[in-house]
Structures are given as C-alpha cells and as structure tokens.
C-alpha atoms as a PDB file:
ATOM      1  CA  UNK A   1       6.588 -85.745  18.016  1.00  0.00           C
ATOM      2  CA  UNK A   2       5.898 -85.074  14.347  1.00  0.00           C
ATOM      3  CA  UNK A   3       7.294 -88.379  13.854  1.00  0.00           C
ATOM      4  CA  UNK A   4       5.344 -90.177  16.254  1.00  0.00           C
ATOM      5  CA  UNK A   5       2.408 -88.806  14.933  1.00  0.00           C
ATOM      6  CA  UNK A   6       2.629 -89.772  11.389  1.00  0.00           C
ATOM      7  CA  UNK A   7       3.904 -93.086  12.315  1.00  0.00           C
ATOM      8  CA  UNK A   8       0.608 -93.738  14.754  1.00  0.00           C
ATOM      9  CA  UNK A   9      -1.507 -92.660  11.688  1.00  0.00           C
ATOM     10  CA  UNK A  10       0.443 -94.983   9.186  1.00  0.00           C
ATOM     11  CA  UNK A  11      -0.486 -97.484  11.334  1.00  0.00           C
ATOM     12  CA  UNK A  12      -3.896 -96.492  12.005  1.00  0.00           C
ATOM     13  CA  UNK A  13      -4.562 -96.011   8.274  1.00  0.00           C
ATOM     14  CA  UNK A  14      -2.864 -99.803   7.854  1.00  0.00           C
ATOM     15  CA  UNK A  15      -5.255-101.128  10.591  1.00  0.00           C
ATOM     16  CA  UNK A  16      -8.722-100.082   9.000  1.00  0.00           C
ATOM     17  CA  UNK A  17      -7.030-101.131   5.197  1.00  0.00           C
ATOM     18  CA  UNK A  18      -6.738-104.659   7.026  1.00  0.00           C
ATOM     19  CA  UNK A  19     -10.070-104.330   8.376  1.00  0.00           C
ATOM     20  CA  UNK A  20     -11.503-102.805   5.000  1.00  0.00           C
ATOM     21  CA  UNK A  21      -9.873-106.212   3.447  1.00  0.00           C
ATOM     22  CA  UNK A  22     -11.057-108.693   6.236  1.00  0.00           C
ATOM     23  CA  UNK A  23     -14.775-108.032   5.736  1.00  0.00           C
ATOM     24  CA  UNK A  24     -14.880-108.496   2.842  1.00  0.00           C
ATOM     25  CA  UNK A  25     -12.426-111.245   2.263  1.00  0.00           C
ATOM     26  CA  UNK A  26     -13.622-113.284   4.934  1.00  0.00           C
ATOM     27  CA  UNK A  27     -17.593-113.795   3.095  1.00  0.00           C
ATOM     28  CA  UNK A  28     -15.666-114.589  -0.372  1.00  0.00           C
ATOM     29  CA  UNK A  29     -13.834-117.738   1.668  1.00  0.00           C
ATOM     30  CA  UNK A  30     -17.150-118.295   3.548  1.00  0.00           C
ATOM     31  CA  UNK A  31     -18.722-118.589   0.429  1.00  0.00           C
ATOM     32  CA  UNK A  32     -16.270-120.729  -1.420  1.00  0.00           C
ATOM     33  CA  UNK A  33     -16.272-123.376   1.468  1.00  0.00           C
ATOM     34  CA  UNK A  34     -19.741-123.148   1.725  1.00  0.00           C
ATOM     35  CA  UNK A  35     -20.596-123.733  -1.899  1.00  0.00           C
ATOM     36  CA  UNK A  36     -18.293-126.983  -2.531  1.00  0.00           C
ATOM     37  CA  UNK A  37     -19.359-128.466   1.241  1.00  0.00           C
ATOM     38  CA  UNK A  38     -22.921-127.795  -0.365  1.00  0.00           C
ATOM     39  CA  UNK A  39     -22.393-129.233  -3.389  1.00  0.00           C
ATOM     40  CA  UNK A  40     -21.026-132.723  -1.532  1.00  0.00           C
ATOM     41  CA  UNK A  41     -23.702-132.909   0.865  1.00  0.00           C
ATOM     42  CA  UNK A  42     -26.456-132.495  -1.850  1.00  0.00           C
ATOM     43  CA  UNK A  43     -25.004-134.970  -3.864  1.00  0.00           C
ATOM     44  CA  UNK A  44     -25.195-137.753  -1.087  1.00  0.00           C
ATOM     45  CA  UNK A  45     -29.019-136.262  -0.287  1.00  0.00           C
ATOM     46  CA  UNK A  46     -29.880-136.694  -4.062  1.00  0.00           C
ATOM     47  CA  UNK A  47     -28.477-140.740  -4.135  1.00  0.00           C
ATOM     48  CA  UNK A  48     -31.077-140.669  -0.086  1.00  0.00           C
ATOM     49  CA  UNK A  49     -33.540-139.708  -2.720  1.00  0.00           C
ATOM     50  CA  UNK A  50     -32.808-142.231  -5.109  1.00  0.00           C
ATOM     51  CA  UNK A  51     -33.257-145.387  -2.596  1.00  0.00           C
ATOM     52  CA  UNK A  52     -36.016-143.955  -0.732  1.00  0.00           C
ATOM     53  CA  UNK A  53     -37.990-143.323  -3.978  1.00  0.00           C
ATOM     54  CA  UNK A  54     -36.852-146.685  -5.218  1.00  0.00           C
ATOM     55  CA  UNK A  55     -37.860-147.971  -1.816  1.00  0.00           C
ATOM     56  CA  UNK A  56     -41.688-146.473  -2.173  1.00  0.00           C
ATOM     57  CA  UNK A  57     -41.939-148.094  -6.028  1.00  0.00           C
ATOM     58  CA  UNK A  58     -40.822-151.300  -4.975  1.00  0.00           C
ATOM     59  CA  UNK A  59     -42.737-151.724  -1.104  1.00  0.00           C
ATOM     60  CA  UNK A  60     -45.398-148.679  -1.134  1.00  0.00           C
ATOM     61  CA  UNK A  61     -43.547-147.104   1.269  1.00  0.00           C
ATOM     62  CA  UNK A  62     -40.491-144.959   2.353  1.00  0.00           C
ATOM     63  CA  UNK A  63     -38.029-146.111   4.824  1.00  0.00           C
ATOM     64  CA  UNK A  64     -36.874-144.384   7.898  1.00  0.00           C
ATOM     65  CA  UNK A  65     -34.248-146.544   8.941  1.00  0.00           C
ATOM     66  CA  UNK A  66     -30.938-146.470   6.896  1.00  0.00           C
ATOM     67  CA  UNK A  67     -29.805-149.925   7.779  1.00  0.00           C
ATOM     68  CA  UNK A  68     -33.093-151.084   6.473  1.00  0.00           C
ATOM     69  CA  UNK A  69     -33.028-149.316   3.536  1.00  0.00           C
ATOM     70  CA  UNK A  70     -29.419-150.499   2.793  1.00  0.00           C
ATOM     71  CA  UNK A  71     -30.436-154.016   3.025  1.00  0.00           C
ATOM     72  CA  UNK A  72     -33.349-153.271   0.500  1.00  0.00           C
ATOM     73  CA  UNK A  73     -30.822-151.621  -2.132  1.00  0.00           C
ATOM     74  CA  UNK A  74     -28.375-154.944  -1.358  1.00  0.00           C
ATOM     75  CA  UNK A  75     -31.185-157.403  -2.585  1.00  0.00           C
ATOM     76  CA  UNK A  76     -34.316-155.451  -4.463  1.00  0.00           C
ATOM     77  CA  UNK A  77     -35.157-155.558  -8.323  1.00  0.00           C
ATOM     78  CA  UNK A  78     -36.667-153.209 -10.651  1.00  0.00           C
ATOM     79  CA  UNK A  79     -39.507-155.411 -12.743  1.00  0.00           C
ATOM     80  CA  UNK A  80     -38.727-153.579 -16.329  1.00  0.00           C
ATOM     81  CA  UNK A  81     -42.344-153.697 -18.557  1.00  0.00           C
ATOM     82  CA  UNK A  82     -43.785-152.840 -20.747  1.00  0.00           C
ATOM     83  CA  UNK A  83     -46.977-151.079 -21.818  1.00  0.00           C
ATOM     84  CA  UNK A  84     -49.664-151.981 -24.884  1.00  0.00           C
ATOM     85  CA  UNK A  85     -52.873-151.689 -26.138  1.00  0.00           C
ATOM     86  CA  UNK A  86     -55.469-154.423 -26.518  1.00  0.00           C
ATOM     87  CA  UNK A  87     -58.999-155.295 -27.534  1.00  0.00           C
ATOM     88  CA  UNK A  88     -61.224-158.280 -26.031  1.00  0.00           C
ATOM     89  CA  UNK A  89     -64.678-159.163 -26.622  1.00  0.00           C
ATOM     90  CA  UNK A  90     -67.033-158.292 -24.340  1.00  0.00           C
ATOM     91  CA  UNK A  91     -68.645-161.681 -23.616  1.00  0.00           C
ATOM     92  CA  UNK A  92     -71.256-160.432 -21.027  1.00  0.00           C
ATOM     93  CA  UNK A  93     -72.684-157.711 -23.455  1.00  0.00           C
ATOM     94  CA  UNK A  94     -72.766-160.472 -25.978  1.00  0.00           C
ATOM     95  CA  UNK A  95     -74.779-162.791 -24.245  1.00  0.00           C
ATOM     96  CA  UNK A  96     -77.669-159.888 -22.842  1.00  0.00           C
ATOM     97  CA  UNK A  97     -77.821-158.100 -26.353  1.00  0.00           C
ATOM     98  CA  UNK A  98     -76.656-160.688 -29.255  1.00  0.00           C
ATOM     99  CA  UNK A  99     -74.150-157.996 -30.577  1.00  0.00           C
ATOM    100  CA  UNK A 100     -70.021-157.493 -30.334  1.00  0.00           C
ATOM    101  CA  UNK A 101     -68.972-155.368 -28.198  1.00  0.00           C
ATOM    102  CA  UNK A 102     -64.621-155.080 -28.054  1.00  0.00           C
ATOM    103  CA  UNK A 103     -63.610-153.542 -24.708  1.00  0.00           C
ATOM    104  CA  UNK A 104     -59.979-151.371 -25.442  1.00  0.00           C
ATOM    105  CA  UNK A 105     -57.626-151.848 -22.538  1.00  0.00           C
ATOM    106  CA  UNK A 106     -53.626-151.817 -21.274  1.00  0.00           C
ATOM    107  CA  UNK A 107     -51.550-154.745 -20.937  1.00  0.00           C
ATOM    108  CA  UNK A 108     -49.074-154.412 -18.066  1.00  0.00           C
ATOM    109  CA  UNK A 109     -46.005-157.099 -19.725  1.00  0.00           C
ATOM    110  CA  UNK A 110     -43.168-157.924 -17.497  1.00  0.00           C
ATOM    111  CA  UNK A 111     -39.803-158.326 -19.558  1.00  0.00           C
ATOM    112  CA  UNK A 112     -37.565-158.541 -17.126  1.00  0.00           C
ATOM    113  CA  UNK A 113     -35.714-157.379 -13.847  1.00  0.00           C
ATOM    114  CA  UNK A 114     -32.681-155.076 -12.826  1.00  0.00           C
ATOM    115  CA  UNK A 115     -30.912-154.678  -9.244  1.00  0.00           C
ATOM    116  CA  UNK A 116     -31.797-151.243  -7.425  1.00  0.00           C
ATOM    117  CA  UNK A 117     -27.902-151.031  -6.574  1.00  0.00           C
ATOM    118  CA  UNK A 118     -27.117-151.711 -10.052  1.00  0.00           C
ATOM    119  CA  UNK A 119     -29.494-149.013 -11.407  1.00  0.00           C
ATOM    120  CA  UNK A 120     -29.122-146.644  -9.231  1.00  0.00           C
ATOM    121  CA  UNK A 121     -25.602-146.932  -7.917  1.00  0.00           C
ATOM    122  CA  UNK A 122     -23.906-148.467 -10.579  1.00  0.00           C
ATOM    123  CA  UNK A 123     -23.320-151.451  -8.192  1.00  0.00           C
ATOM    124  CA  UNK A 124     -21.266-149.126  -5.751  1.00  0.00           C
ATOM    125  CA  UNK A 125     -21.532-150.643  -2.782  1.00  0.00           C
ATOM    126  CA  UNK A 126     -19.356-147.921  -0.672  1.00  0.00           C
ATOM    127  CA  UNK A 127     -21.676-144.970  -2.370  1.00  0.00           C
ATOM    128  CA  UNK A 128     -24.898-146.319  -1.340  1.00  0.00           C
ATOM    129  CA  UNK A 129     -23.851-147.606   2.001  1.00  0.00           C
ATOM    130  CA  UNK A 130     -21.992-144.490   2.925  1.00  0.00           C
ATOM    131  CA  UNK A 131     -24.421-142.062   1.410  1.00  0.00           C
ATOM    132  CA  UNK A 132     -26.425-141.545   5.008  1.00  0.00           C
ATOM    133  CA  UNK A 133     -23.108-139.354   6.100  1.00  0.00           C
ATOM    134  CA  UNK A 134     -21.910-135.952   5.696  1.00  0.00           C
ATOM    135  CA  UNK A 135     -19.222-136.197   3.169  1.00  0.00           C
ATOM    136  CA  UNK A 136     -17.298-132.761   5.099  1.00  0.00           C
ATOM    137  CA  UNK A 137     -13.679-133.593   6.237  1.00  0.00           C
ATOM    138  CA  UNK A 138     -13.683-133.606   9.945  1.00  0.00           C
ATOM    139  CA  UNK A 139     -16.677-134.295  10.916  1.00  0.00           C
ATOM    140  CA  UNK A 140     -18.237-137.734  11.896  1.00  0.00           C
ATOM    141  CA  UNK A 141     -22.115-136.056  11.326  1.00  0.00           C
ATOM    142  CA  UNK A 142     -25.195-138.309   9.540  1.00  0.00           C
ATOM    143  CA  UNK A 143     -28.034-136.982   8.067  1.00  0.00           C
ATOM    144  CA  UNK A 144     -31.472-137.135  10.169  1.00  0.00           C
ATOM    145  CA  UNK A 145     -33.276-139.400   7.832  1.00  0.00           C
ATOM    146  CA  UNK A 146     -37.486-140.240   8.633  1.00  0.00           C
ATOM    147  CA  UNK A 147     -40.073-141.634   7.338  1.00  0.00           C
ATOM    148  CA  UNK A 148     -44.207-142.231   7.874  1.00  0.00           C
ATOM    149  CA  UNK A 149     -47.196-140.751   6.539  1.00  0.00           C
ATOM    150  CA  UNK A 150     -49.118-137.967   6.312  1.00  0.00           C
ATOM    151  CA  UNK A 151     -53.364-138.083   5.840  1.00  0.00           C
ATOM    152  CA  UNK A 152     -54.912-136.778   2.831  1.00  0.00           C
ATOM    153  CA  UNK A 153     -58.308-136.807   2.917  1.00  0.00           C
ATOM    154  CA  UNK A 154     -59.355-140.786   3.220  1.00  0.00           C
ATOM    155  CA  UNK A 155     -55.709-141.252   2.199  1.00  0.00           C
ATOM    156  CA  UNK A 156     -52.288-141.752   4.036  1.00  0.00           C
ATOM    157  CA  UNK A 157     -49.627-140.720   1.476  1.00  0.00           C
ATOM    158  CA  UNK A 158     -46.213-141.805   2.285  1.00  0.00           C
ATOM    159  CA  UNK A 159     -43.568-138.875   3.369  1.00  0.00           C
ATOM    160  CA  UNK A 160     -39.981-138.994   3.634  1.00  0.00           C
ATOM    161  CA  UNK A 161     -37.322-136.469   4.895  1.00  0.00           C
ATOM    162  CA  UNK A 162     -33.598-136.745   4.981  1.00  0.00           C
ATOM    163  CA  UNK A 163     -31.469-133.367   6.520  1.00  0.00           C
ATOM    164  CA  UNK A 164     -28.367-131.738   7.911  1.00  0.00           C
ATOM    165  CA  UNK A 165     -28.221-128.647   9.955  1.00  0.00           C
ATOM    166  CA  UNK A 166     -25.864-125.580   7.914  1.00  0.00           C
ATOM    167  CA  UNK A 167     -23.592-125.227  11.336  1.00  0.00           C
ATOM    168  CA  UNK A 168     -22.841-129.511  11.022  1.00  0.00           C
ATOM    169  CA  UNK A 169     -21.469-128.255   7.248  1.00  0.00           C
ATOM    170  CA  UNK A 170     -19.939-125.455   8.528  1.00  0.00           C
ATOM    171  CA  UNK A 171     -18.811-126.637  11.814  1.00  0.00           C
ATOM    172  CA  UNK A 172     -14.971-124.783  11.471  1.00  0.00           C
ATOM    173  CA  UNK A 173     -16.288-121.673   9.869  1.00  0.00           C
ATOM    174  CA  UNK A 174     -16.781-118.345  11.386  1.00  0.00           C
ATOM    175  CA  UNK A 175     -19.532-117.977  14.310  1.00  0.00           C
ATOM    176  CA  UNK A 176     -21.233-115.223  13.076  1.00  0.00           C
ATOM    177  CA  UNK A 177     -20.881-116.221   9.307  1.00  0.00           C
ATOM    178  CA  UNK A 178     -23.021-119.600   9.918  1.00  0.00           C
ATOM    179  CA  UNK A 179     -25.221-117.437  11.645  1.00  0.00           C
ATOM    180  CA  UNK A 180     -26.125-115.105   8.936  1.00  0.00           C
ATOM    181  CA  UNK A 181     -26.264-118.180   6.584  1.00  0.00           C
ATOM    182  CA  UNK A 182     -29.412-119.702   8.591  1.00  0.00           C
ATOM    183  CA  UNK A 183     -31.403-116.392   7.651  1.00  0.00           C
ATOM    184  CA  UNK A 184     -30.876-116.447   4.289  1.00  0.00           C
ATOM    185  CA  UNK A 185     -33.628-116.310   2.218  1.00  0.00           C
ATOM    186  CA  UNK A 186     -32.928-116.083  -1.893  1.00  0.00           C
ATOM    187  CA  UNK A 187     -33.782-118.276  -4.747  1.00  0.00           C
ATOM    188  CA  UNK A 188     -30.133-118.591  -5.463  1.00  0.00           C
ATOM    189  CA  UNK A 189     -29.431-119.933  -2.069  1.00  0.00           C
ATOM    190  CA  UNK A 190     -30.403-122.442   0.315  1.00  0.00           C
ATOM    191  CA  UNK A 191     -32.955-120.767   2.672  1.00  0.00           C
ATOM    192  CA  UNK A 192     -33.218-122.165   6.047  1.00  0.00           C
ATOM    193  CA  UNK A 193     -31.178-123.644   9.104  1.00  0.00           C
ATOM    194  CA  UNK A 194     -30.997-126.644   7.261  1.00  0.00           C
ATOM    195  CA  UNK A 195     -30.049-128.593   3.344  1.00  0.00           C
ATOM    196  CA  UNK A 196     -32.890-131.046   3.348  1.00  0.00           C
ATOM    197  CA  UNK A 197     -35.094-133.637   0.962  1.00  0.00           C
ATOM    198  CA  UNK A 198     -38.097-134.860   1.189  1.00  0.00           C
ATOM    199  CA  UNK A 199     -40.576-133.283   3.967  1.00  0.00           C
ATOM    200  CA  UNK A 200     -43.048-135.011   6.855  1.00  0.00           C
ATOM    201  CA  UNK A 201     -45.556-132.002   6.281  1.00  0.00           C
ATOM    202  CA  UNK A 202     -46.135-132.170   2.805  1.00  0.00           C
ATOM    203  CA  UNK A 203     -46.178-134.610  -0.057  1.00  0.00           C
ATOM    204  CA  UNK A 204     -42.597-133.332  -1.655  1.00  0.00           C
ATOM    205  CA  UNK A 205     -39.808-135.148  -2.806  1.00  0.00           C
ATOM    206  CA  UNK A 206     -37.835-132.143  -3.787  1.00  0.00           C
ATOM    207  CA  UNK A 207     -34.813-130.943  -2.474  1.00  0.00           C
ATOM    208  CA  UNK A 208     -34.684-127.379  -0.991  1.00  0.00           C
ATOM    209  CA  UNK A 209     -31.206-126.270  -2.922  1.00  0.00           C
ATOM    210  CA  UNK A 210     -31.430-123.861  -5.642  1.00  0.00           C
ATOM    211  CA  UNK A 211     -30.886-125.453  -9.765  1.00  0.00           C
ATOM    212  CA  UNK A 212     -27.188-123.950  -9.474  1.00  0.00           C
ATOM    213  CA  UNK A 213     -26.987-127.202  -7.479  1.00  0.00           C
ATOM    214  CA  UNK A 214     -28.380-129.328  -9.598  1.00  0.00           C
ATOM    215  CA  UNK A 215     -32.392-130.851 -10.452  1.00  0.00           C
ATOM    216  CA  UNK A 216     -34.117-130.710  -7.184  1.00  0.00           C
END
C-alpha cells in the first residue's frame, strides 16, 4: 500500500507540475502568435491608411468602398509643387491714393505629377489590391472598411474607419485567451475588441496599436 501511495502522489505532484507549466506556457504562445498576427494585420491597416488619405488629398473625401478605392490607386496622380513667395502691385490702392502699395503673397507652382500606386505602393499591384484582407493563414476574413462624415460646427469633416475584430486574428487560439485579450487595457497593448484605423466618431486618422507596432 506504501507503494501505491507514493506512486499516486508522484503522479499527483507530476499533474499540478504540468498544470504549474501549462498556465503559464500557454499566455507566452498566446502572446507570440498574437504579436506577429498583429504585426501583419497592422501593416495591411497602415497601406488602408495610405490610399484612403491619398484618396481625401486627391477627391476631398475618403472612400468606403474598397473596389472604388482600388480603381482610384490604379489611375490617380499626385500634382508635385511647389511653394514661393511673391510681390505684386497693388493697382486698386494705386489708383484711390496715387502711392505703391506691393501686396506679399504665395505662389502655388505645379512641377509635375506622380502615380498614387507608384508612391505609395511602389507600383505593387498585389499589395494594394490585397491590402483590404487579413493577412492570417487560414482565414478568408476582410477588414470592415467605411467611410462618410461627421459635422463640426457649420462643417462636415470627412471620417474614415477600417477594422478587424481580435477573435477574426485569433480565430484558432484558446477561448478564454481571446477573451481576456478584448479587456485589455495598457499603453503597450492594443485595448479593445478590435485593431482599427481611422474612426466615424471623431476626426482621427490614427491607428489604435501601441509605437512597439510602429507610427500610428
């Protein structure tokens, strides 16, 4: 019976070890995963930034509609100018009070124009056209991508937003893991249910990862 005994508590004593190791194994994996899935996603969320900001300085506006938006990167240009000071005469003060006048102002020169895909892409077809989905193997997801405005005052401001829910990232990864993800709330992390661009409430073309990720 001795025997028995010690045996059972051997493998008691080996069952909590394994369970000692598991929780706290499992969150350095979770973590790992997480982070380079993160990185990926953010990357194709910064290049959404890129056309949809490239999109507003070229039309006024952002663009909700990805196939839209991809056929404005195929065919847009960037007018390249340039900026310098000048001095007129000011012939109306001359004529009411007989005396010069030189009026200082900016000259707005055109020089000449680049492709948006070209700028921004490199001419990459595949990254810009591909850029609207999740870059995670095994999953077919797309970012939710919108666009409209939001009123300021006397002013409508144009908004965009481009996200992915965590659990879409994390689709293969522990339940409960994901779960305590979404309530995170650090500077060192990305708070929220969701990695996201852009917002319809506010005027903000930031992203909401931390600088560990990259600019904003």
């Amino acid at each position: 019976m001795r025997l028995v005994i010690q045996l059972l508590l051997w493998l008691v004593i080996i069952f909590l070890a394994y369970l000692t190791f598991d929780a706290v194994y499992r969150p350095i994996q979770f973590n790992k995963v997480k982070e380079k899935r993160y990185a990926k996603v953010i990357e194709n969320l910064k290049d959404l930034r890129a056309g949809e900001l490239a999109h507003r300085e070229v039309t006024g506006r952002f663009e909700g509609d990805f196939d839209k938006l991809v056929r404005f990167i195929d065919t847009a240009e960037f007018a390249i100018t340039q900026r310098r000071d000048t001095t007129y005469l000011d012939e109306e003060y001359r004529r009411t009070y007989g005396v010069d006048q030189y009026i200082e102002d900016i000259v707005i020169d055109t020089l000449s124009f680049v492709s948006v895909k070209d700028s921004l892409y490199n001419g990459n077809e595949e990254r810009y056209r591909s850029m609207i989905n999740v870059p995670i193997e095994g999953t077919d997801a797309e970012f939710d991508l919108e666009a409209g405005t939001i009123t300021k005052g006397d002013n409508k401001i144009p908004v965009f937003e481009a996200k992915i829910a965590k659990s879409k990232i994390l689709y293969d990864q522990d339940r409960t893991l994901v779960l305590q993800e979404n309530e995170i709330q650090s500077v060192d992390d990305v708070n929220g249910r969701y990695i996201s661009v852009g917002s319809m409430q506010e005027v903000n073309t930031n992203g909401n990862w931390p600088q560990s990720y990259g600019e904003e």
